[in-house]
C-alpha atoms as a PDB file:
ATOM      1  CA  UNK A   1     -10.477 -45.950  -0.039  1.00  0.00           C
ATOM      2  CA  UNK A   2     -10.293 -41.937   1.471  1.00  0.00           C
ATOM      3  CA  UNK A   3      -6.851 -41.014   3.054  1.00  0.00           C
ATOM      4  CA  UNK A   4      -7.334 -38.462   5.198  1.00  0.00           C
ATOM      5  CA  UNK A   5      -5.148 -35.326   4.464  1.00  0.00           C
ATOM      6  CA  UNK A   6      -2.328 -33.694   6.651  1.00  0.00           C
ATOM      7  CA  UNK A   7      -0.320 -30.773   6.334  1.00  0.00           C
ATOM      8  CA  UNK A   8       2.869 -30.489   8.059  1.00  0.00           C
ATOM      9  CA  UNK A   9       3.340 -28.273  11.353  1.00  0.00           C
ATOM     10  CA  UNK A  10       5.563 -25.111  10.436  1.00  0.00           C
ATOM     11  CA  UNK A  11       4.482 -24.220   7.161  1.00  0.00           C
ATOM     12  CA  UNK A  12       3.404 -21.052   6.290  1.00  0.00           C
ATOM     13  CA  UNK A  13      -0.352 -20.422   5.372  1.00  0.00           C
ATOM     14  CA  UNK A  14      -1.628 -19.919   2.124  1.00  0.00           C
ATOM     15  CA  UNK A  15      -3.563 -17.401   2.735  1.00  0.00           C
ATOM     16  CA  UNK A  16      -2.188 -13.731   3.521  1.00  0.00           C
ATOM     17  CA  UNK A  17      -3.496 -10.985   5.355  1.00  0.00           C
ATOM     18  CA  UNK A  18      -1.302  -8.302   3.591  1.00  0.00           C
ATOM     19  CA  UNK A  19      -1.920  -5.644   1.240  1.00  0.00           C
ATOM     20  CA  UNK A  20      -3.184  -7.700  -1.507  1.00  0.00           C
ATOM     21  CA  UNK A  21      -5.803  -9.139   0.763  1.00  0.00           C
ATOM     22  CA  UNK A  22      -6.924  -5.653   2.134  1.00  0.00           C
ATOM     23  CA  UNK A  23      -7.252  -4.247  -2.052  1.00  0.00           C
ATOM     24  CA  UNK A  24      -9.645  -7.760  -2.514  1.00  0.00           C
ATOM     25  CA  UNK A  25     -11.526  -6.940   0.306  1.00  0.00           C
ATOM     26  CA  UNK A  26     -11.834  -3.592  -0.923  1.00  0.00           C
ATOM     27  CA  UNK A  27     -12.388  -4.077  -4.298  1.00  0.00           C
ATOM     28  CA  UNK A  28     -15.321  -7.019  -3.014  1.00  0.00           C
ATOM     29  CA  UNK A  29     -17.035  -3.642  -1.219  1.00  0.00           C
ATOM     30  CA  UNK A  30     -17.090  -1.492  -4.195  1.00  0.00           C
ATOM     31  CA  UNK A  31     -18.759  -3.945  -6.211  1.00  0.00           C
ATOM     32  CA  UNK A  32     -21.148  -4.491  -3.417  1.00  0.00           C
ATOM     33  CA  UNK A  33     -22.153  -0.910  -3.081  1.00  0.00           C
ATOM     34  CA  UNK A  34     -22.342  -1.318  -7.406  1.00  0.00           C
ATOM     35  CA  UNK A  35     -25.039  -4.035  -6.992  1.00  0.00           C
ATOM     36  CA  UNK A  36     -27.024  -2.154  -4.919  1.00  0.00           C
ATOM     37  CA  UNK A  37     -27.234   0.705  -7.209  1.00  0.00           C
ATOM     38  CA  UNK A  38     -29.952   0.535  -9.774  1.00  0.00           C
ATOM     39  CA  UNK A  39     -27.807   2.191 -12.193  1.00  0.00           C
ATOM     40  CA  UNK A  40     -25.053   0.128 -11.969  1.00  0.00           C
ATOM     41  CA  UNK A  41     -26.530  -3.102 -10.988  1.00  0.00           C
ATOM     42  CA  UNK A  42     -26.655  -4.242 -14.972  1.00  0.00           C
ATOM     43  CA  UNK A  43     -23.533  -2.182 -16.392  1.00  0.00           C
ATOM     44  CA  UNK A  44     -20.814  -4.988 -17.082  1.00  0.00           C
ATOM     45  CA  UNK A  45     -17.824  -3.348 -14.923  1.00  0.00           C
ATOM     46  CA  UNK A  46     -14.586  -4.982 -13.713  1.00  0.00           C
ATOM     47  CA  UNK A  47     -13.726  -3.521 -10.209  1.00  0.00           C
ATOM     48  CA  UNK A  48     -10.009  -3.758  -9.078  1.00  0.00           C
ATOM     49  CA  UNK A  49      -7.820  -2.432  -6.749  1.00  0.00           C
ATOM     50  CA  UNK A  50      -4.021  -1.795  -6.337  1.00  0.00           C
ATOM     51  CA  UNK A  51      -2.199  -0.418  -3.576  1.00  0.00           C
ATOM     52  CA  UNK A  52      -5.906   1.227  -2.152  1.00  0.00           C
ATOM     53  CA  UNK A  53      -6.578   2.414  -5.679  1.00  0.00           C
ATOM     54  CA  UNK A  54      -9.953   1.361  -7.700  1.00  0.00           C
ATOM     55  CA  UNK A  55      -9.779   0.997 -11.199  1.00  0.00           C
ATOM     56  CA  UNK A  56     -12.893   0.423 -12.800  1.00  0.00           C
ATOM     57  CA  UNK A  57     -12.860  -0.741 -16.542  1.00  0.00           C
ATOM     58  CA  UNK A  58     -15.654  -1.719 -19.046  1.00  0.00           C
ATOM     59  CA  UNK A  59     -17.770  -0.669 -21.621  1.00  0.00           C
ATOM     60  CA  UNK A  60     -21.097   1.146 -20.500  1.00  0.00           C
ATOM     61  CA  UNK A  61     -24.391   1.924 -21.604  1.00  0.00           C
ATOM     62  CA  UNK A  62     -25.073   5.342 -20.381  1.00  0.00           C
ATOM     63  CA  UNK A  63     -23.383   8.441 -19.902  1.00  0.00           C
ATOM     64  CA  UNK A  64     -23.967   8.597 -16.211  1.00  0.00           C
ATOM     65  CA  UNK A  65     -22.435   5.565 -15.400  1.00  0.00           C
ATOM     66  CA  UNK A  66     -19.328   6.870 -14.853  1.00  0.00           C
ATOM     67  CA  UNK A  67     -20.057   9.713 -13.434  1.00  0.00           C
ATOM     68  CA  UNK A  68     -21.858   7.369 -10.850  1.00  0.00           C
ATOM     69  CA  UNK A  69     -19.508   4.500 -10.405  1.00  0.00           C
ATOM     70  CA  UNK A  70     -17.134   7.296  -9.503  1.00  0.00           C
ATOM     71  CA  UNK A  71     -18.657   8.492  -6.399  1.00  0.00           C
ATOM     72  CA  UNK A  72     -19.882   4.709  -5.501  1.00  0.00           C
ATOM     73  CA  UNK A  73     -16.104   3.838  -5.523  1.00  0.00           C
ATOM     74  CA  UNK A  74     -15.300   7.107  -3.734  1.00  0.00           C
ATOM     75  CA  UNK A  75     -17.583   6.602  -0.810  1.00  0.00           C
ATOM     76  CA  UNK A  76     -15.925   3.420  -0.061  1.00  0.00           C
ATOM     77  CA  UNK A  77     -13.956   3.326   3.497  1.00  0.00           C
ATOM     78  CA  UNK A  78     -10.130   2.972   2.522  1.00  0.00           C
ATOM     79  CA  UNK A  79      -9.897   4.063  -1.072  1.00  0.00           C
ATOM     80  CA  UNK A  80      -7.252   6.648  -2.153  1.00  0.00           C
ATOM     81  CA  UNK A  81      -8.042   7.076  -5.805  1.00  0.00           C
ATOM     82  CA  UNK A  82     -10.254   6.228  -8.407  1.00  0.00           C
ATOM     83  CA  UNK A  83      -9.259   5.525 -11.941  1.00  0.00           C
ATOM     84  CA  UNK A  84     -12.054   5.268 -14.233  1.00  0.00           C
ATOM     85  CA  UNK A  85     -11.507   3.472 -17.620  1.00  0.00           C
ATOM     86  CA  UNK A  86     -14.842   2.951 -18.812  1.00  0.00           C
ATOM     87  CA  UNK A  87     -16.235   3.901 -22.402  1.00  0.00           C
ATOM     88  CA  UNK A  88     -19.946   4.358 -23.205  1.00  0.00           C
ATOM     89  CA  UNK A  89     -21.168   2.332 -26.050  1.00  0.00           C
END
């Protein structure tokens, strides 16, 4: 037997449209504009963001993947900084 589920009038949502939704959605760009990079598009990076900052961490295969990844992350609308923790292997 399905029970069709309610929620309750009043309660809050679950999902926010604050600053931690605005650094996913940012973050979610930067690795879009990664993928489309032929560079980039096989590197192994991990793209956050914090407070309109990138960080991007992981271990890389070239030299110029940082160097790259940089400005790709730069040339994103609404990021402040870029902090680049990634080591070439």
């Amino acid at each position: 037997m399905t029970y069709p589920w309610s929620f309750p009038e009043g309660l809050p949502s679950l999902f926010h449209d604050g600053p931690v939704a605005h650094d996913t959605r940012l973050a979610c760009r930067v690795v879009e504009q990664m993928n489309r990079d032929p560079l980039l598009r096989r590197e192994r990076i991990c793209v956050e963001a914090q407070n309109r900052v990138v960080i991007l961490e992981g271990r890389v295969t070239s030299a110029d993947v940082p160097t790259r990844a940089r400005v790709l992350a730069w040339a994103v609308p609404g990021v402040h900084d870029v902090n680049v923790r990634l080591h070439v292997i």
